[in-house]
Protein backbone atom coordinates (compact mmCIF):
# COMPACT_ATOMS: atom_id res chain seq x y z
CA UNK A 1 0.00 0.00 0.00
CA UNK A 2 1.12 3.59 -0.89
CA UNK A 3 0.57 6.12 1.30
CA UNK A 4 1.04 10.15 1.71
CA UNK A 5 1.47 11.44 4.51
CA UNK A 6 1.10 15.62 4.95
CA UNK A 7 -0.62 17.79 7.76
CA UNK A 8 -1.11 21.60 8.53
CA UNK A 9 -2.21 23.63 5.25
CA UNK A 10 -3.46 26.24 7.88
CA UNK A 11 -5.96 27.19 4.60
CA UNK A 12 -7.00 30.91 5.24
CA UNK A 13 -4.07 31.79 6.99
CA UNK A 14 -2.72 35.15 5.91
CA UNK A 15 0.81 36.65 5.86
CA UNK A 16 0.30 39.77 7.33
CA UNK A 17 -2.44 41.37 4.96
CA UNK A 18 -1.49 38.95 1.96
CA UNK A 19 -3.70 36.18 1.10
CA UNK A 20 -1.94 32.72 0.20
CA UNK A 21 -4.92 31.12 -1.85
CA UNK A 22 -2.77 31.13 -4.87
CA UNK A 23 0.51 29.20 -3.58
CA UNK A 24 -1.71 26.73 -2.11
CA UNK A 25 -3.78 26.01 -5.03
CA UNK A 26 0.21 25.47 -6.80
CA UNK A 27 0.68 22.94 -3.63
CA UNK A 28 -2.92 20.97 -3.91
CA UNK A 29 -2.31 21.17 -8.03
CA UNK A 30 1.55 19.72 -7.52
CA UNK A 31 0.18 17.14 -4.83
CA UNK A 32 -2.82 15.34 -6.85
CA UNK A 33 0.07 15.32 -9.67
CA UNK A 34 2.06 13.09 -7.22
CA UNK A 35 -0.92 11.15 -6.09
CA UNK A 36 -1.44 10.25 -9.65
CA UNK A 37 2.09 9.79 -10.73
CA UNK A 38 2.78 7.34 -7.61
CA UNK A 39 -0.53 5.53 -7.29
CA UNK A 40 -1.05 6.74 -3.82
CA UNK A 41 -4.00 4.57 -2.68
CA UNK A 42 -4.37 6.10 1.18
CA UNK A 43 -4.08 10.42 2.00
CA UNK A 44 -3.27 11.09 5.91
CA UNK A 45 -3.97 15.18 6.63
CA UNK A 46 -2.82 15.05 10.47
CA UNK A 47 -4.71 18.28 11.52
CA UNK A 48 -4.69 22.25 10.64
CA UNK A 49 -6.72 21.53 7.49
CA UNK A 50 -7.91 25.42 8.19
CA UNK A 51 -6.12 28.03 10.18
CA UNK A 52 -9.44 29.14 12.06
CA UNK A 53 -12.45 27.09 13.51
CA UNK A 54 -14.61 28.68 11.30
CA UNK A 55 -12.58 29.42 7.92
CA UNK A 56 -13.66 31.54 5.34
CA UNK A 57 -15.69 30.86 1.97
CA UNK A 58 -12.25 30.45 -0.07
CA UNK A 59 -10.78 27.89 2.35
CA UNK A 60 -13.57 25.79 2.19
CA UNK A 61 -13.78 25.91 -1.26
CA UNK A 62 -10.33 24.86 -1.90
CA UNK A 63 -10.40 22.36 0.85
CA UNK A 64 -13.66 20.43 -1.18
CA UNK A 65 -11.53 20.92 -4.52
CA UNK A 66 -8.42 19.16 -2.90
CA UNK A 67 -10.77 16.56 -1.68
CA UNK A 68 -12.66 15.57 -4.34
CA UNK A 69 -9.54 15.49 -6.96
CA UNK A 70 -7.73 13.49 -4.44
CA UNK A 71 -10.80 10.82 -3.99
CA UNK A 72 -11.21 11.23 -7.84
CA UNK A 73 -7.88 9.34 -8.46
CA UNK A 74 -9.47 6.17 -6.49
CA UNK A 75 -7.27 7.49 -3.13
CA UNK A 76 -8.97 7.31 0.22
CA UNK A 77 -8.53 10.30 2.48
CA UNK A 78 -8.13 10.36 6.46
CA UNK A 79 -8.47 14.04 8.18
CA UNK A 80 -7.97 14.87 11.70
CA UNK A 81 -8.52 18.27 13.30
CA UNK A 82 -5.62 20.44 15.18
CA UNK A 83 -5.86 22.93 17.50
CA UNK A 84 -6.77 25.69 14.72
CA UNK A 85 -9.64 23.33 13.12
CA UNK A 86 -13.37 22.98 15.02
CA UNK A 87 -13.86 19.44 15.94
CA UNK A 88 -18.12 19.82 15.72
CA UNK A 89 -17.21 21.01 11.72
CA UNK A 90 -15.34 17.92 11.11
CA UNK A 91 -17.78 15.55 12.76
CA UNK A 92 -20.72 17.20 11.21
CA UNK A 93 -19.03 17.27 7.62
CA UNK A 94 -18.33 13.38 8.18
CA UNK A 95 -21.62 12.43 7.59
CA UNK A 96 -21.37 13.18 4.36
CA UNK A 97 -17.57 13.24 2.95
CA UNK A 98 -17.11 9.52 4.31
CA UNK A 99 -19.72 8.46 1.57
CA UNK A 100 -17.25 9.59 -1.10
CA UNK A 101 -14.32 8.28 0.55
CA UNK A 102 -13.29 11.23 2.90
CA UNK A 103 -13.00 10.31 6.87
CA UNK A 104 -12.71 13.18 8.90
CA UNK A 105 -12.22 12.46 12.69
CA UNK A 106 -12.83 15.80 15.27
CA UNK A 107 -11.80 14.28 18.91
CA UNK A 108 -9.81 11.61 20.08
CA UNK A 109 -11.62 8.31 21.06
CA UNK A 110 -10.95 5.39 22.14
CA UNK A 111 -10.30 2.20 19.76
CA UNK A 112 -13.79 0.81 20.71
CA UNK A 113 -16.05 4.15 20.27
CA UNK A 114 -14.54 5.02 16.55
CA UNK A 115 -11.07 5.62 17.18
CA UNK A 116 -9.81 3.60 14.77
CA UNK A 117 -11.07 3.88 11.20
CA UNK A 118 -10.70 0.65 8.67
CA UNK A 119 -10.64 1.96 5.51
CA UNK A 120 -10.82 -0.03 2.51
CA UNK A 121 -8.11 1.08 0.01
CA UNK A 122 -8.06 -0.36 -3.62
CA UNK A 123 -4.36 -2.11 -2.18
CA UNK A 124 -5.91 -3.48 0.58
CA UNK A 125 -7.85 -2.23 4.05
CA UNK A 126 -5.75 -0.03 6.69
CA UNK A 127 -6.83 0.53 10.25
CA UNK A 128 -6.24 4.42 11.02
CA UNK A 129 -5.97 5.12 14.93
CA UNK A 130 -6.79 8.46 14.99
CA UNK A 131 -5.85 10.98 17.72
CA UNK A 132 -6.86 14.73 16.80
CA UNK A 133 -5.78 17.57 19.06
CA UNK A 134 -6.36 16.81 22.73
CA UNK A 135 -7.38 20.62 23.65
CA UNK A 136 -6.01 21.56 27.31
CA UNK A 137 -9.49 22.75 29.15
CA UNK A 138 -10.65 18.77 28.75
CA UNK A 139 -7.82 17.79 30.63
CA UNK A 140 -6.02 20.12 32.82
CA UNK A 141 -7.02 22.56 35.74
CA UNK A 142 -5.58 25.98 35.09
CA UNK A 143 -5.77 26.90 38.27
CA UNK A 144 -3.37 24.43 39.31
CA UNK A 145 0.34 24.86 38.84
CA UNK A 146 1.95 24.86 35.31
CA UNK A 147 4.33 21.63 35.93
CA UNK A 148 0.79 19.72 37.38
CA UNK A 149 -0.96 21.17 34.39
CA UNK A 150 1.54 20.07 31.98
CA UNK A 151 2.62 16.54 33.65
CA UNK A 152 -1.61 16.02 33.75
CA UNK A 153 -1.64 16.71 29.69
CA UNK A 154 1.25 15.01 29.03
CA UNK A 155 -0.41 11.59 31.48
CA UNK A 156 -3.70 11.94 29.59
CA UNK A 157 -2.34 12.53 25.85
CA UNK A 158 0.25 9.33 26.52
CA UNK A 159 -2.62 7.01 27.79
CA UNK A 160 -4.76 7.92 24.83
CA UNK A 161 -1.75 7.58 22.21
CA UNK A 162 -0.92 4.19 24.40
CA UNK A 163 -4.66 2.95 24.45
CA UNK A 164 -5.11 3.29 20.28
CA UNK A 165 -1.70 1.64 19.26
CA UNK A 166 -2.67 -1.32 21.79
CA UNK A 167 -5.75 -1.71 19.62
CA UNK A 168 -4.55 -1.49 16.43
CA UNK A 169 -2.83 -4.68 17.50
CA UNK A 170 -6.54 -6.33 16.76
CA UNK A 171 -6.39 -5.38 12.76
CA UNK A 172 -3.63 -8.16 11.84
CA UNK A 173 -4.61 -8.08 8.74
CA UNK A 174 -4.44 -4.16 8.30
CA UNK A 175 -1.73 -1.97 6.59
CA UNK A 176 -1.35 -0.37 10.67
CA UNK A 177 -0.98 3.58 10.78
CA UNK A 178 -1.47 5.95 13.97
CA UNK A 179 -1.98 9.50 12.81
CA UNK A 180 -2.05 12.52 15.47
CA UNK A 181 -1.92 16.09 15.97
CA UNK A 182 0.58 17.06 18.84
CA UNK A 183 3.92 18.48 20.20
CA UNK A 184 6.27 16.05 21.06
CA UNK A 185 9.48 16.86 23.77
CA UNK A 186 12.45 17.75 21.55
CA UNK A 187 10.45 18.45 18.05
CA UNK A 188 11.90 21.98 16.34
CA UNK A 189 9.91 24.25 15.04
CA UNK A 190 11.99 25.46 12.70
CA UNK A 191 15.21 24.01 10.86
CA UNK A 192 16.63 27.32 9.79
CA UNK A 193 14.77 30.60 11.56
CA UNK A 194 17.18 32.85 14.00
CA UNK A 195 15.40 32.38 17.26
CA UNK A 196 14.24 36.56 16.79
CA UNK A 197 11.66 35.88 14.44
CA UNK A 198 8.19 33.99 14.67
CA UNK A 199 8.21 30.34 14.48
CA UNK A 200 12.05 30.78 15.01
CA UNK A 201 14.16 27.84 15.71
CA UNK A 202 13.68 26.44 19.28
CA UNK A 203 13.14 23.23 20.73
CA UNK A 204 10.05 21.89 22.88
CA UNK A 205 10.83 20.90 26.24
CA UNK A 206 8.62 18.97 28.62
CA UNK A 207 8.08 21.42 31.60
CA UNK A 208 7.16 24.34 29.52
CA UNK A 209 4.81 22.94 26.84
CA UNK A 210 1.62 20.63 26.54
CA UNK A 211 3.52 17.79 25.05
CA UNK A 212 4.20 13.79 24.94
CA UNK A 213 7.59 12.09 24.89
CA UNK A 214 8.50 10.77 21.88
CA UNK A 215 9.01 7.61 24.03
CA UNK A 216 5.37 7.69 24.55
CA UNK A 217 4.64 6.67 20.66
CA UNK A 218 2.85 4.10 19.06
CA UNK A 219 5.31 0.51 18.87
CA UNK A 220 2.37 -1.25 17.22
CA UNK A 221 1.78 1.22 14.21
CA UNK A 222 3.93 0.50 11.49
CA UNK A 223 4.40 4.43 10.69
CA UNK A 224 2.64 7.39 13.37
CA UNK A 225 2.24 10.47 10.41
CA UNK A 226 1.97 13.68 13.05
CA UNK A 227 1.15 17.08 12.38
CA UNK A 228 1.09 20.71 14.74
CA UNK A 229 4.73 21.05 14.10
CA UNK A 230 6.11 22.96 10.85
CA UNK A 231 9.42 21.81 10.40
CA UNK A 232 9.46 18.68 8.66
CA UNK A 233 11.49 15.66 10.69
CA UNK A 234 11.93 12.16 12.20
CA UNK A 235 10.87 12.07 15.61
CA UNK A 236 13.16 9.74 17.77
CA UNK A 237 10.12 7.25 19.17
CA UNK A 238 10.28 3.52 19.32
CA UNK A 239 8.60 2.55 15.87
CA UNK A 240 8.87 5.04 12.71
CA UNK A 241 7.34 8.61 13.75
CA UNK A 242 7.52 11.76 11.82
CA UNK A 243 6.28 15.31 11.20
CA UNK A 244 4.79 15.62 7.36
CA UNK A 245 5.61 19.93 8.61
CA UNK A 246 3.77 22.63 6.81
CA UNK A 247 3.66 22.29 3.08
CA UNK A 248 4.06 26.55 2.85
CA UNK A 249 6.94 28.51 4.63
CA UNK A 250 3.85 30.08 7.17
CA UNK A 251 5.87 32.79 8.65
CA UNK A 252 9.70 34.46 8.24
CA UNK A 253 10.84 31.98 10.61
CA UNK A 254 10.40 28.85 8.50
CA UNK A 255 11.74 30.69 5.30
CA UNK A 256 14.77 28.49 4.80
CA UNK A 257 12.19 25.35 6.07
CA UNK A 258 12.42 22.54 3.07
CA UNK A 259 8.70 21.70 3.27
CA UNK A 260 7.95 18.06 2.38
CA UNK A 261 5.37 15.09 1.94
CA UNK A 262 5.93 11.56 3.23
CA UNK A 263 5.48 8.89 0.88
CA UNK A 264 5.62 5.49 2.58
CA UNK A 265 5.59 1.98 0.98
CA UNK A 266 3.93 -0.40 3.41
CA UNK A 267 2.90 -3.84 3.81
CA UNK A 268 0.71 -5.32 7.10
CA UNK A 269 3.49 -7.72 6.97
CA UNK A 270 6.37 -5.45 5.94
CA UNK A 271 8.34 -2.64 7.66
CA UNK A 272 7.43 0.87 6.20
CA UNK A 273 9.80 2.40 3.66
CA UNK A 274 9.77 6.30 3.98
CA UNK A 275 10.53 8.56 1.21
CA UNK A 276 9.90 12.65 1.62
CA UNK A 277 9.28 14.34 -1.11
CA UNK A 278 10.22 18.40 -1.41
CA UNK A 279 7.25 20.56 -1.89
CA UNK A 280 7.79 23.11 -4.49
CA UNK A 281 8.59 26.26 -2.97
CA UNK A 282 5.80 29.22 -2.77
CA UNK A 283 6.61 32.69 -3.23
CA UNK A 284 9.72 33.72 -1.16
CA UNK A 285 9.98 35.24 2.33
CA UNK A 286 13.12 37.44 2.71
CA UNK A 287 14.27 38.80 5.90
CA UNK A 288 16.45 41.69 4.59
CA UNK A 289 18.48 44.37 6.84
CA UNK A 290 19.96 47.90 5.60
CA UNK A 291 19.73 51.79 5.62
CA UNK A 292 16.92 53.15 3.32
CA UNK A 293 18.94 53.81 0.35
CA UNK A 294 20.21 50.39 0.43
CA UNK A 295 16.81 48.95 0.50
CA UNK A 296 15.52 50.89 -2.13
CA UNK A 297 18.27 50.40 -4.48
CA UNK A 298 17.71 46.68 -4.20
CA UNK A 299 14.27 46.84 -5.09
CA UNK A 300 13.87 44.83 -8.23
CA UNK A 301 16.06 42.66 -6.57
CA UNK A 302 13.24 41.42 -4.00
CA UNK A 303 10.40 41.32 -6.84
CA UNK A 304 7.83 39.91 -5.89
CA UNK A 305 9.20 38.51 -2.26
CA UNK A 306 7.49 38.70 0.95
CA UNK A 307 9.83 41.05 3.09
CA UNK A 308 10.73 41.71 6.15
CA UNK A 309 12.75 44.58 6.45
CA UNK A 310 15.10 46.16 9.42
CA UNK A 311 15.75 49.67 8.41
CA UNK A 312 19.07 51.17 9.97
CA UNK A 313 19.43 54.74 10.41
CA UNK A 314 16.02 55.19 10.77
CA UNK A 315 15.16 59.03 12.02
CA UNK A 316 11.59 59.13 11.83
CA UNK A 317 9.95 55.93 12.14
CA UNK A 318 6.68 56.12 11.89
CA UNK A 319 6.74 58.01 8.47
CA UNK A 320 9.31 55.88 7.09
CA UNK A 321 7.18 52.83 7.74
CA UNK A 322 4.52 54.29 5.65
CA UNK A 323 7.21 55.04 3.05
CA UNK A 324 8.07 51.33 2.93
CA UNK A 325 4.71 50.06 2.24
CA UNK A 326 4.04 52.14 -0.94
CA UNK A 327 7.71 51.78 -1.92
CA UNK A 328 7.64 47.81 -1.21
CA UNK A 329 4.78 46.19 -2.45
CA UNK A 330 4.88 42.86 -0.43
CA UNK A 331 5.92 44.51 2.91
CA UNK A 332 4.83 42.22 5.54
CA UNK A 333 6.40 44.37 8.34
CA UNK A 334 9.01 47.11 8.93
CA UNK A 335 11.60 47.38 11.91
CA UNK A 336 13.27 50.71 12.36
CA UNK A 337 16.74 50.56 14.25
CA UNK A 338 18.50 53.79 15.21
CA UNK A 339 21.99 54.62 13.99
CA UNK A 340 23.57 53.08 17.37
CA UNK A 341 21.55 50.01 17.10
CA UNK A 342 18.77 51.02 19.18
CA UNK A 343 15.33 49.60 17.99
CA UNK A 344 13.44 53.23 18.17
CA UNK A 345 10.13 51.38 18.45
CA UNK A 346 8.33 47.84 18.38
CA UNK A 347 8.72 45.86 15.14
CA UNK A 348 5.36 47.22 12.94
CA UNK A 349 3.43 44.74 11.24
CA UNK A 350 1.27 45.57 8.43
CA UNK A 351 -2.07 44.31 9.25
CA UNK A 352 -0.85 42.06 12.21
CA UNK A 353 -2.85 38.89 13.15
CA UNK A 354 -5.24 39.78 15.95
CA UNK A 355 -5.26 37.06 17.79
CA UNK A 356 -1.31 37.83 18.18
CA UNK A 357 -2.63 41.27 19.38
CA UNK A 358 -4.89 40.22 21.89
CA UNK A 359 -2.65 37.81 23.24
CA UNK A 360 0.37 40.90 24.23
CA UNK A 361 -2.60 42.85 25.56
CA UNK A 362 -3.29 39.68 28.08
CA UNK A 363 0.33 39.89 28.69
CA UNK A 364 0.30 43.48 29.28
CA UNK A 365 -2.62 43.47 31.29
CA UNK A 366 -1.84 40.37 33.35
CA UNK A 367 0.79 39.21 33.32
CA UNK A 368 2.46 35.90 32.21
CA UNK A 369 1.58 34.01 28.79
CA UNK A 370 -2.22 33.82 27.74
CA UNK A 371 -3.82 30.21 28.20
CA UNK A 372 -3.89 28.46 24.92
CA UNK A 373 -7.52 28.04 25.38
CA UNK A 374 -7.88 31.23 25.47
CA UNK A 375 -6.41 32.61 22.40
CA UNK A 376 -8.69 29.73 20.46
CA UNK A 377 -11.50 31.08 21.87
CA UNK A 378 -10.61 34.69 20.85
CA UNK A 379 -9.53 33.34 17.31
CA UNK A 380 -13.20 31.75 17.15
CA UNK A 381 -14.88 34.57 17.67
CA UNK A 382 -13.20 36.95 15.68
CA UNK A 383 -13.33 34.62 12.73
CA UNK A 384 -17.09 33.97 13.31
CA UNK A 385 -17.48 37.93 13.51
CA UNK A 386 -15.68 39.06 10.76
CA UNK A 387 -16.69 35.93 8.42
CA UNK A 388 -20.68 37.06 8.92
CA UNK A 389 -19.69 41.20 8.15
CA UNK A 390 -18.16 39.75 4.75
């Protein structure tokens, strides 16, 4: 059995005030090409199918077009929802996209209550343990210390991961795959971002995250495809574990990132064989540093890049950063720096993400980080508001 492995296409996400519909309609074109080159016969998404609970009209639509081109090659497809997707949307949608071949799981289950899919393939049936994003608030108290509320998620995540690999020892006769959306301890973010930019390279640690040990993995699953993490990567684990990553560079942080798809060759009575494939790159991010003059003399240069720019010498900030956006038409943000080195002002982002607002005014106002629950909740309701005013 052939199948492809690939997970967080965050569809409606937006670089600053730049939609991305176009570079990931090159991504679902160049991926039903491989399906149909490589007779892929099973499709694992493992979660972030949408970057918001409830995604816009254009997500959607190029979601069901993915879908149904990827079914219409004779492929099976198995979706679970991450942390950015709405498990009720997924369960409701199942009703009707498992009749034409598309499974899409919203919550984590045990093996006996639907937690394992078979799914007939045209090579043969596979049994899919499932584990979408475990969200904190049905697990942890957040009242209670971070280490207890952390050691708690990482208990309850383990036992469920534990509980569906023990029963996918009851499909024998199954191609045997474990598919979940989740941090593991030691996972990078990023492969090649600074540390001073979003999604910059850094390494989970248990203690300060809600994550499993990649000790903790599946033994009885032939392959575990994972998604939440968008640097592509082998996870150490005691069977064959990886990270599909993001199939789009999602932020100036991953720009170096070489975003893949997992093709795997497997057998119920075979080990896997693993081959990533390198996505086509989308339109490039540049993180670019100089005084004005420099900049602007180097305009064609940057084309039709996404930028980032650090502008030394910078005397008046707040006009030069409108100067930049008309001079630079793919300005994602701006950073003035003084001619000493001093940053005259916070980093200015052109159209910045608001839950990303919201969550410094927590800090501001607070104190300390923002609950993760939290910030969902805020990016649910400002999707659902600004989704009905279109």
């Amino acid at each position: 059995m052939r199948v492809l492995h690939t997970a967080d296409w965050h569809l409606g996400k937006k670089l600053g005030r730049f939609e991305r519909y176009a570079e990931m309609g090159q991504f679902v074109n160049w991926l039903v090409e491989i399906c149909e080159q490589r007779s892929v016969d099973l499709v694992l998404i493992a979660g972030d199918l949408f970057d918001t609970p409830s995604p816009p009209n254009h997500a959607v639509s190029l979601a069901t077009e993915a879908l149904q081109r990827l079914t219409g090659l004779g492929a099976q497809v198995v979706a679970i929802a991450g942390n950015h997707d709405s498990a009720d949307y997924f369960e409701n949608l199942n009703r009707f996209s498992e009749l034409h071949g598309v499974h899409l799981v919203g919550r984590p289950r045990g093996p006996q209550q639907g937690g394992i899919l078979r799914v007939q393939t045209r090579s043969g049936p596979a049994a899919v343990a499932c584990c979408p994003y475990l969200r904190e608030h049905a697990v942890v108290d957040f009242f209670a210390e971070s280490g207890e509320r952390h050691g708690a998620y990482k208990q309850r995540l383990g036992a469920v991961m534990s509980a569906l690999d023990r029963g996918l020892a009851d499909y024998p006769d199954c191609v045997r795959l474990l598919m979940g959306h989740l941090a593991t301890d030691g996972a990078v973010l990023s492969l090649s971002g600074s540390g001073r930019e979003p999604r910059g390279e850094r390494t989970l640690t248990i203690g300060n995250a809600y994550v499993v040990s990649g000790q903790q993995l599946p033994q009885v699953a032939q392959y575990t495809a994972l998604g939440h993490i968008h640097a592509a990567q082998r996870v150490p684990a005691p069977g064959l574990a990886r990270y599909a990553g993001s199939p789009l560079a999602l932020d100036f942080g991953e720009r170096k990132d070489r975003k893949q798809v997992v093709l795997i060759d497997v057998a119920p009575d075979r080990s896997a064989a693993v081959e990533p494939i390198d996505v086509p790159p989308g339109r490039r991010l540049r993180s670019v540093s100089g005084n004005w003059d420099e900049l602007v003399a180097r305009r064609e240069e940057f084309g039709g890049d996404y930028l980032s720019l650090t502008v030394t010498g910078a005397d008046a900030p707040r006009a030069l950063l409108q100067r930049a956006a008309e001079t630079f038409p793919r300005l994602v943000r701006a950073h003035p720096v003084a001619a000493g080195g001093q940053s005259q002002e916070p980093g200015h982002r052109i159209d910045r993400d608001w839950t990303e607002i919201y969550a410094e005014y927590v800090r501001s106002s607070v104190g300390g980080e923002p609950p993760q629950p939290l910030l969902e909740e805020f990016r649910r309701v400002y999707a659902t508001v600004t989704n009905a005013s279109d």
